[in-house]
PDB file of N, CA and C in Angstrom:
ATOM      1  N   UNK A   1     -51.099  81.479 -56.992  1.00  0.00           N
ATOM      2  CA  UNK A   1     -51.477  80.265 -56.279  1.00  0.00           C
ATOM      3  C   UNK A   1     -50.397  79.963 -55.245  1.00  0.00           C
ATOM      4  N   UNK A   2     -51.045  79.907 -54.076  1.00  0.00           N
ATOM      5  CA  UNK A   2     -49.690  79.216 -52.989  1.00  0.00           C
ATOM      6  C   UNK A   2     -50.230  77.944 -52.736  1.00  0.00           C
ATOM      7  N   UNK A   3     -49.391  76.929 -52.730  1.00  0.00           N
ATOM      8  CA  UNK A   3     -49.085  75.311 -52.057  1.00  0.00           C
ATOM      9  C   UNK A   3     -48.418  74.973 -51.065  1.00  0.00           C
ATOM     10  N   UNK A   4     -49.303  74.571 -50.210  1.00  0.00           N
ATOM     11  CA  UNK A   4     -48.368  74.473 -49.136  1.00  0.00           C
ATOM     12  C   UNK A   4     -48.626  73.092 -48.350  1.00  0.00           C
ATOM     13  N   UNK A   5     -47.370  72.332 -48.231  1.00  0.00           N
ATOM     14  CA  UNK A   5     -46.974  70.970 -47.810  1.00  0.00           C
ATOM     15  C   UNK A   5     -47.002  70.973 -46.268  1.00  0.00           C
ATOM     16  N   UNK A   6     -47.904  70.330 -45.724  1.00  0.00           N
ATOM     17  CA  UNK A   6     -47.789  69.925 -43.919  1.00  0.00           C
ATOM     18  C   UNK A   6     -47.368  68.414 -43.909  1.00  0.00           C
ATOM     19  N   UNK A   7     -46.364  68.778 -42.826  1.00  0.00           N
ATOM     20  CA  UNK A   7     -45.667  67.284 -42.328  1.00  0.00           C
ATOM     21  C   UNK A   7     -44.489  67.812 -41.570  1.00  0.00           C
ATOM     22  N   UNK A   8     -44.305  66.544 -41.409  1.00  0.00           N
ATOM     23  CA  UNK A   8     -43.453  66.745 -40.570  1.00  0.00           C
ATOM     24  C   UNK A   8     -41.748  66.577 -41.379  1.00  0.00           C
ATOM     25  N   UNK A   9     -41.570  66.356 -42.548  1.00  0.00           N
ATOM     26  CA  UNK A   9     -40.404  66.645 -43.451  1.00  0.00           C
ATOM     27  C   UNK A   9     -40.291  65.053 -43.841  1.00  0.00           C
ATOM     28  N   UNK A  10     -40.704  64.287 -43.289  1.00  0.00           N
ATOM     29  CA  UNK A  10     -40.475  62.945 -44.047  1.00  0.00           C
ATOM     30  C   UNK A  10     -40.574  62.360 -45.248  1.00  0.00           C
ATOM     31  N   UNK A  11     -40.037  61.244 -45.290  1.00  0.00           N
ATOM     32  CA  UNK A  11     -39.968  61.035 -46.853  1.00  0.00           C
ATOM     33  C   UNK A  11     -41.275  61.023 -47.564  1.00  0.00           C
ATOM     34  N   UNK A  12     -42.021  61.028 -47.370  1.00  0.00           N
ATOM     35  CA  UNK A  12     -43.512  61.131 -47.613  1.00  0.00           C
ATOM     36  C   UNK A  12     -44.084  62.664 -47.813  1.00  0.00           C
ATOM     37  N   UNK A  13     -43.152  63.499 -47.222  1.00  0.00           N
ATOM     38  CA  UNK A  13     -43.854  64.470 -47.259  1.00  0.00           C
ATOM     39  C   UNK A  13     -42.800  65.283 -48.287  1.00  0.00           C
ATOM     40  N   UNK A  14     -41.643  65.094 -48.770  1.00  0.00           N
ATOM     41  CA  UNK A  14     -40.900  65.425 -49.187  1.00  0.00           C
ATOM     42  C   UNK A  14     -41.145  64.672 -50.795  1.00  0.00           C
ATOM     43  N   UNK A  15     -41.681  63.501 -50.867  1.00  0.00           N
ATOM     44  CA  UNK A  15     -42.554  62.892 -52.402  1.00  0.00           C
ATOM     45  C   UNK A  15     -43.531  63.618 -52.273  1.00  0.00           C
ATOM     46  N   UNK A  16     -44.223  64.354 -51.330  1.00  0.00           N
ATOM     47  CA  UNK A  16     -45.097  65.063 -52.099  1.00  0.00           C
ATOM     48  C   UNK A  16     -44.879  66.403 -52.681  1.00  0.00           C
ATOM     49  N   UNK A  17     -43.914  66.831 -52.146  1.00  0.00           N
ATOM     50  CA  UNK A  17     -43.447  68.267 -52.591  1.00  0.00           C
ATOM     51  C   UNK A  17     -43.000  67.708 -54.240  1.00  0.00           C
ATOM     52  N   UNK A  18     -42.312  66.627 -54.173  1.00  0.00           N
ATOM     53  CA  UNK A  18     -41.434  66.427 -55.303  1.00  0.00           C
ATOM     54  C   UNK A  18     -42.519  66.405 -56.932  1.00  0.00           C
ATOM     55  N   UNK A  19     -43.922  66.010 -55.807  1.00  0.00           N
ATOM     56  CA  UNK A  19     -44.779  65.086 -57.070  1.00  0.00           C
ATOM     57  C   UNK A  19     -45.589  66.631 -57.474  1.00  0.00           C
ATOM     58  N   UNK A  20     -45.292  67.453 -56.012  1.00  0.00           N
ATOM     59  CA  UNK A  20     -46.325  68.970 -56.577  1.00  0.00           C
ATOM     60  C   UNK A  20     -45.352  69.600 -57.555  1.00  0.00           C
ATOM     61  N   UNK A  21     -44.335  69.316 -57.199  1.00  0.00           N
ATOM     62  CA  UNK A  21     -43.625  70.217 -58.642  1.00  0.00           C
ATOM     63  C   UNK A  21     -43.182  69.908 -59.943  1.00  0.00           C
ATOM     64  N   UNK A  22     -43.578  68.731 -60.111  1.00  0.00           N
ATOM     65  CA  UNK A  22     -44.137  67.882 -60.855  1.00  0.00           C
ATOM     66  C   UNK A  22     -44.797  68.320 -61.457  1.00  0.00           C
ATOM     67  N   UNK A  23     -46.168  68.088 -60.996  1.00  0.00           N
ATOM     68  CA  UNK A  23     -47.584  68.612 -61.394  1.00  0.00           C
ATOM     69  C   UNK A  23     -47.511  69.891 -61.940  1.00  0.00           C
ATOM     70  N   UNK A  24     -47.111  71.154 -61.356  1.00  0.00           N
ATOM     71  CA  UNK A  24     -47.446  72.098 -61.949  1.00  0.00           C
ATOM     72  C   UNK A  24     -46.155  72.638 -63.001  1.00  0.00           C
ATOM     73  N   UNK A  25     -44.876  71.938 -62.861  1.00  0.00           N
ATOM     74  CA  UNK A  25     -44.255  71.586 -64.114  1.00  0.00           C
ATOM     75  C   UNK A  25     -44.852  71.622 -65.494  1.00  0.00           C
ATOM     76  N   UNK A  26     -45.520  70.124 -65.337  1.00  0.00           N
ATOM     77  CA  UNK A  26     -46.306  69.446 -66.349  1.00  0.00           C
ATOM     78  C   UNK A  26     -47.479  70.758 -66.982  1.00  0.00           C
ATOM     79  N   UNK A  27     -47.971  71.400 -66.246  1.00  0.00           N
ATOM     80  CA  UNK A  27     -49.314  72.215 -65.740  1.00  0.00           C
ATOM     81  C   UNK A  27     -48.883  73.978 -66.914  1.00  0.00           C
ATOM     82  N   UNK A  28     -47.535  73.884 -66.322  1.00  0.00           N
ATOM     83  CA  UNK A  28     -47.023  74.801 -66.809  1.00  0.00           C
ATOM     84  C   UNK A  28     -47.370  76.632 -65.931  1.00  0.00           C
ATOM     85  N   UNK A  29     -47.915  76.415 -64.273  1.00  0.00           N
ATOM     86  CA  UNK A  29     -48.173  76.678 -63.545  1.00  0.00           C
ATOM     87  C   UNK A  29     -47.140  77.319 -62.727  1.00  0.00           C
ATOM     88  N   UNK A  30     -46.750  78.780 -62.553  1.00  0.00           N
ATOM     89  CA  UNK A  30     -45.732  79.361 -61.050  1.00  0.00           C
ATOM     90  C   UNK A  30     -47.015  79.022 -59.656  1.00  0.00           C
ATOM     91  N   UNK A  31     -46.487  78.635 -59.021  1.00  0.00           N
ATOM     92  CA  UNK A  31     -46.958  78.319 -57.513  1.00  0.00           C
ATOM     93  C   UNK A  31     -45.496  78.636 -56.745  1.00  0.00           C
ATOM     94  N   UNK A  32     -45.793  78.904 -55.679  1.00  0.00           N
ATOM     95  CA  UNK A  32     -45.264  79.456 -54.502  1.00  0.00           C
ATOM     96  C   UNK A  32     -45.550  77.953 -53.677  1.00  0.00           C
ATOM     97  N   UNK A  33     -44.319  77.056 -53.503  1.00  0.00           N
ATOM     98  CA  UNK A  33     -44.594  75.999 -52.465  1.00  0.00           C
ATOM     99  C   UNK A  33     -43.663  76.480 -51.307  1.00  0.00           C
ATOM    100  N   UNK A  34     -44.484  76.253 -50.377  1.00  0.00           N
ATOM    101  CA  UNK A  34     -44.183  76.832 -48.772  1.00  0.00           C
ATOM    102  C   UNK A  34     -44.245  75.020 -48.248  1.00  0.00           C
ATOM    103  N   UNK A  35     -43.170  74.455 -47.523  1.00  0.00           N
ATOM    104  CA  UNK A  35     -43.271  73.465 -45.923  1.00  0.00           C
ATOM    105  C   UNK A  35     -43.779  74.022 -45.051  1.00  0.00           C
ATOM    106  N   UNK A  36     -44.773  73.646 -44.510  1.00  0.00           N
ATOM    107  CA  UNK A  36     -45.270  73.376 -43.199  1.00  0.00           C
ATOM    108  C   UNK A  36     -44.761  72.523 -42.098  1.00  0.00           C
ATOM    109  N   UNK A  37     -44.008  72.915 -41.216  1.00  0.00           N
ATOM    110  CA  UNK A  37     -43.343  71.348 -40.458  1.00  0.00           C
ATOM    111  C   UNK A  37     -43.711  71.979 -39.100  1.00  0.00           C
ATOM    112  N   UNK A  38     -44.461  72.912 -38.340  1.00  0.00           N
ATOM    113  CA  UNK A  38     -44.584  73.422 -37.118  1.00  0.00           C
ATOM    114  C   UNK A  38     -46.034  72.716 -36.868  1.00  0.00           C
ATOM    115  N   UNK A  39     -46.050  71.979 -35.957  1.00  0.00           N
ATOM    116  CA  UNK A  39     -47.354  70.839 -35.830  1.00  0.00           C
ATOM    117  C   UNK A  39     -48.447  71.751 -34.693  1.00  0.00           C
ATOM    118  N   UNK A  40     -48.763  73.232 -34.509  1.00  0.00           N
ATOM    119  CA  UNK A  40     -49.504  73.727 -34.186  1.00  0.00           C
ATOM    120  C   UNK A  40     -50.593  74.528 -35.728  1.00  0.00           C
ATOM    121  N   UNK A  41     -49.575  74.923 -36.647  1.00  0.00           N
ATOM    122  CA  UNK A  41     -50.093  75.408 -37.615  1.00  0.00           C
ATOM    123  C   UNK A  41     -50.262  74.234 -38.807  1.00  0.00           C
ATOM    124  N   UNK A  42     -50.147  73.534 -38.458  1.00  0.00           N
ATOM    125  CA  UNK A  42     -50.562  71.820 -39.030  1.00  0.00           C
ATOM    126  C   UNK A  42     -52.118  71.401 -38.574  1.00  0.00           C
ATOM    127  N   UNK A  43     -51.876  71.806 -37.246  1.00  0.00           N
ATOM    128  CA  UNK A  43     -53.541  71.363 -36.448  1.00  0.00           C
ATOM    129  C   UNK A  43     -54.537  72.340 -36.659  1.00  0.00           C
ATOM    130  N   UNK A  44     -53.666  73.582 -37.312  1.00  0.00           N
ATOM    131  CA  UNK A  44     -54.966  74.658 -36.975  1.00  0.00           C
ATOM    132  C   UNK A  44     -55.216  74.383 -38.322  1.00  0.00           C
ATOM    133  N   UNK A  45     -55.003  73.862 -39.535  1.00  0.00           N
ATOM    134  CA  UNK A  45     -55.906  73.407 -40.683  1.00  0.00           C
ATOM    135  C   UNK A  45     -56.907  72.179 -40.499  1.00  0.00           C
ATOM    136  N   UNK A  46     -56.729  71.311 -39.410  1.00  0.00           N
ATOM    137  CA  UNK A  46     -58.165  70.720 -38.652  1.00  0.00           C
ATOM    138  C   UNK A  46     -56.869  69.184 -39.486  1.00  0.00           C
ATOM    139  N   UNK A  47     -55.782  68.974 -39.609  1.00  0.00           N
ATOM    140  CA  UNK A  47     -55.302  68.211 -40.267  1.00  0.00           C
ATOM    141  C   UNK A  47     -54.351  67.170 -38.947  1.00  0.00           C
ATOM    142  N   UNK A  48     -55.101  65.656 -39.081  1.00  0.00           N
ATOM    143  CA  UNK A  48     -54.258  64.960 -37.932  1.00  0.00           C
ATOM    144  C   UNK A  48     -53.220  63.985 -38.420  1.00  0.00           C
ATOM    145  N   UNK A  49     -53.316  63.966 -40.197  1.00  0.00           N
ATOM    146  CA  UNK A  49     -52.775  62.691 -40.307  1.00  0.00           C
ATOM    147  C   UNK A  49     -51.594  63.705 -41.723  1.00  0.00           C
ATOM    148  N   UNK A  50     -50.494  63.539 -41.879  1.00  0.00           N
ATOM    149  CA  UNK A  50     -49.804  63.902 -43.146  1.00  0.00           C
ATOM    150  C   UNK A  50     -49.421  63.381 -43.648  1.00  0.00           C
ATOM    151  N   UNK A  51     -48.521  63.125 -44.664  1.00  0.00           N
ATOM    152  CA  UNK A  51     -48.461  64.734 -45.591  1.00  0.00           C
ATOM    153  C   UNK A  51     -49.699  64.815 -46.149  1.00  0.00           C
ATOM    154  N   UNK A  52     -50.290  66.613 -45.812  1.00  0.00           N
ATOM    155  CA  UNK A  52     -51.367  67.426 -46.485  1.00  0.00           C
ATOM    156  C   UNK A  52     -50.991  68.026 -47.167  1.00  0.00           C
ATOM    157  N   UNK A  53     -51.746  67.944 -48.566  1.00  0.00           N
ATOM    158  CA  UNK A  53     -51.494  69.539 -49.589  1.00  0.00           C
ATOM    159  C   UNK A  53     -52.837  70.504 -49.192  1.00  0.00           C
ATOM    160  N   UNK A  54     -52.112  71.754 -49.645  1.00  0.00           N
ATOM    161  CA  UNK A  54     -53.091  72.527 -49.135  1.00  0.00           C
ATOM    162  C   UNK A  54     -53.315  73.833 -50.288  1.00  0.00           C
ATOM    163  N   UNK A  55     -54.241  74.128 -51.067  1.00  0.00           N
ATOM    164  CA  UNK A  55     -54.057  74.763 -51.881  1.00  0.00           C
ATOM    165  C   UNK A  55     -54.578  75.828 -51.968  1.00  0.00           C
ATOM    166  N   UNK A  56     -54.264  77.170 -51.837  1.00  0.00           N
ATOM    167  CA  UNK A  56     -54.723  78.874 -51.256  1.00  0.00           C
ATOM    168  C   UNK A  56     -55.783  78.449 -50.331  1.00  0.00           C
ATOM    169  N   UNK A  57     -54.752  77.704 -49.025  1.00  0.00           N
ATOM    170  CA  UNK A  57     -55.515  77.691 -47.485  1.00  0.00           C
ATOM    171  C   UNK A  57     -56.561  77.292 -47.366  1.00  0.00           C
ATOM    172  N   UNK A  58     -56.617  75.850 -48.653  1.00  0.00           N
ATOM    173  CA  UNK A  58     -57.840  75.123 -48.423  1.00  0.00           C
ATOM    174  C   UNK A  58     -57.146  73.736 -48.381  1.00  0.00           C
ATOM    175  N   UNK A  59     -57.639  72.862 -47.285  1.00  0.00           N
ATOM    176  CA  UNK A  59     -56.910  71.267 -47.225  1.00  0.00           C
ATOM    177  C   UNK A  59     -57.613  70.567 -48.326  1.00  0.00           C
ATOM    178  N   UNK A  60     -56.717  69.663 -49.617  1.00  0.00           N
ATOM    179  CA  UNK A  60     -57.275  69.659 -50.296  1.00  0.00           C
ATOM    180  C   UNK A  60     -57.014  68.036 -50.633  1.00  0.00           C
ATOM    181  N   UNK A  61     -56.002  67.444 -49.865  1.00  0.00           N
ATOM    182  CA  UNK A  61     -55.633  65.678 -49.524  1.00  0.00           C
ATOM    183  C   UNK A  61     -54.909  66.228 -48.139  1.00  0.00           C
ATOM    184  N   UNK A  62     -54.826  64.510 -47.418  1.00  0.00           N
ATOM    185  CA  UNK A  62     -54.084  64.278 -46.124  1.00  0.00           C
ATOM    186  C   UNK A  62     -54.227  62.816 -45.906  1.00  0.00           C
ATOM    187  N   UNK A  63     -53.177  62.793 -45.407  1.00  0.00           N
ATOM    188  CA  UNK A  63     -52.857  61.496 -45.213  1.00  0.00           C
ATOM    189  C   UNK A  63     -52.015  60.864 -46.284  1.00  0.00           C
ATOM    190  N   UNK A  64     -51.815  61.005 -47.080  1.00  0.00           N
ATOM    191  CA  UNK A  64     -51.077  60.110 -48.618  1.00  0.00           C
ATOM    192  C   UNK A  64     -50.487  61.311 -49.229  1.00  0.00           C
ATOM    193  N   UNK A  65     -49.455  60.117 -49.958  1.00  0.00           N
ATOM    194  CA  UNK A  65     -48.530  60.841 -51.211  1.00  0.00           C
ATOM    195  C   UNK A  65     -49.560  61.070 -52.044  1.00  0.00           C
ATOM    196  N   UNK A  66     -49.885  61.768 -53.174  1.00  0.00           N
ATOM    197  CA  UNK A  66     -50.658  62.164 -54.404  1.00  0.00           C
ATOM    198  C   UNK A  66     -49.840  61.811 -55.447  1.00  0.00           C
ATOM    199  N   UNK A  67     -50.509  60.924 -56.836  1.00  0.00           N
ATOM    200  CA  UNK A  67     -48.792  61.090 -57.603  1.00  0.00           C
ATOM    201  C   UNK A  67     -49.300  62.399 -58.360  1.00  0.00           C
ATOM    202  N   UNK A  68     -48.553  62.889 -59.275  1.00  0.00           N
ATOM    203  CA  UNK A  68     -48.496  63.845 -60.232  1.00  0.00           C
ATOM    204  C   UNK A  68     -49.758  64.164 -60.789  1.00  0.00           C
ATOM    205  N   UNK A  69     -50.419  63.286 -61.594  1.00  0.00           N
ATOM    206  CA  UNK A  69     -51.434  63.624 -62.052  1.00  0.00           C
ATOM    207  C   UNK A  69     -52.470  63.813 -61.226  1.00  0.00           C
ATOM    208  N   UNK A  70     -52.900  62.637 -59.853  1.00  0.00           N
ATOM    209  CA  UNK A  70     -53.645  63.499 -58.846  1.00  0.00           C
ATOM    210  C   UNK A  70     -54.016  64.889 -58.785  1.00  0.00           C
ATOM    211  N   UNK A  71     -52.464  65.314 -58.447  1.00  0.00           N
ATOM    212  CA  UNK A  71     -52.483  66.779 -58.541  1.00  0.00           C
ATOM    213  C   UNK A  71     -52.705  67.522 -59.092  1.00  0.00           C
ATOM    214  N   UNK A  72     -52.662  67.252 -60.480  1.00  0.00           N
ATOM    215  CA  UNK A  72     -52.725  68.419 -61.279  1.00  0.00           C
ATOM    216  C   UNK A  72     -54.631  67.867 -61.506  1.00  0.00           C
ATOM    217  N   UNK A  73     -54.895  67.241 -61.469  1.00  0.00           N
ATOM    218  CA  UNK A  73     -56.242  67.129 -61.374  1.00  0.00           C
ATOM    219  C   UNK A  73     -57.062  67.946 -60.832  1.00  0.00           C
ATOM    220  N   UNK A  74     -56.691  68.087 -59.172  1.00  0.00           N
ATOM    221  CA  UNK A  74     -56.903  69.153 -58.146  1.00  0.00           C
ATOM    222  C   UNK A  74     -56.553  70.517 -58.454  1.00  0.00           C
ATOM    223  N   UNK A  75     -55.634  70.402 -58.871  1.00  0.00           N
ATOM    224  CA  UNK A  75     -55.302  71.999 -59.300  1.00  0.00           C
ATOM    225  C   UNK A  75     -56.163  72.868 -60.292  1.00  0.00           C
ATOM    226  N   UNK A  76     -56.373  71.686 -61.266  1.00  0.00           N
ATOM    227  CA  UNK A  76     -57.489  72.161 -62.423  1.00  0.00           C
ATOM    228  C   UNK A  76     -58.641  72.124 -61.794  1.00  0.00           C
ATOM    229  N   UNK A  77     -59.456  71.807 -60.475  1.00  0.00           N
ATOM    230  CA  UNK A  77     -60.595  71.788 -60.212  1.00  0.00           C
ATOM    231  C   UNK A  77     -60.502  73.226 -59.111  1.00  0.00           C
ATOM    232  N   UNK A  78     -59.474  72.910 -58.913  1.00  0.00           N
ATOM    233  CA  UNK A  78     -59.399  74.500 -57.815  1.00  0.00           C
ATOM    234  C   UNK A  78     -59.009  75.923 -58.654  1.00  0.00           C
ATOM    235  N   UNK A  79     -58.556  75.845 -59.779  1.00  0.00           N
ATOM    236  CA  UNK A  79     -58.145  76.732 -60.531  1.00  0.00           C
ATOM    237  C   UNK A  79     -58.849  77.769 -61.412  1.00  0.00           C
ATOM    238  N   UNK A  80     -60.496  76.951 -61.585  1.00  0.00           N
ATOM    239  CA  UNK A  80     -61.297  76.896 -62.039  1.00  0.00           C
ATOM    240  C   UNK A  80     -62.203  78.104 -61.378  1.00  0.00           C
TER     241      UNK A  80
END
């Protein structure tokens, strides 16, 4: 599984990294989390507003922090 965080590094986008590793902590999950901070390969996921998670190159939230369990919510529906 790769995860990958778009933003621009702000504190917002940096709680979400914090809350994805979190999640798959909890999950008991290896993921590969990659930053995204280059705002051309930000746009080419069709994404205008961040921090986005993005989970094996599918946008899967944007715009908001996610807390922990969010995530792992998503993860179990994408995992599936």
């Amino acid at each position: 599984m790769k995860i990958k965080i778009l933003g621009s590094g702000c504190k917002n986008c940096v709680a979400l990294v914090d809350n994805t590793k979190s999640a798959l902590s909890e999950l008991g999950i290896e993921a590969e989390i990659v930053k995204v901070t280059d705002f051309a390969e930000i746009a080419g996921f069709g994404v205008m507003s961040t921090p986005a998670l993005v989970v094996d190159e599918k946008v899967v939230s944007f715009g908001k922090v996610l807390k922990p369990k969010d995530i792992i919510k998503i993860i179990e529906k994408v995992a599936k």
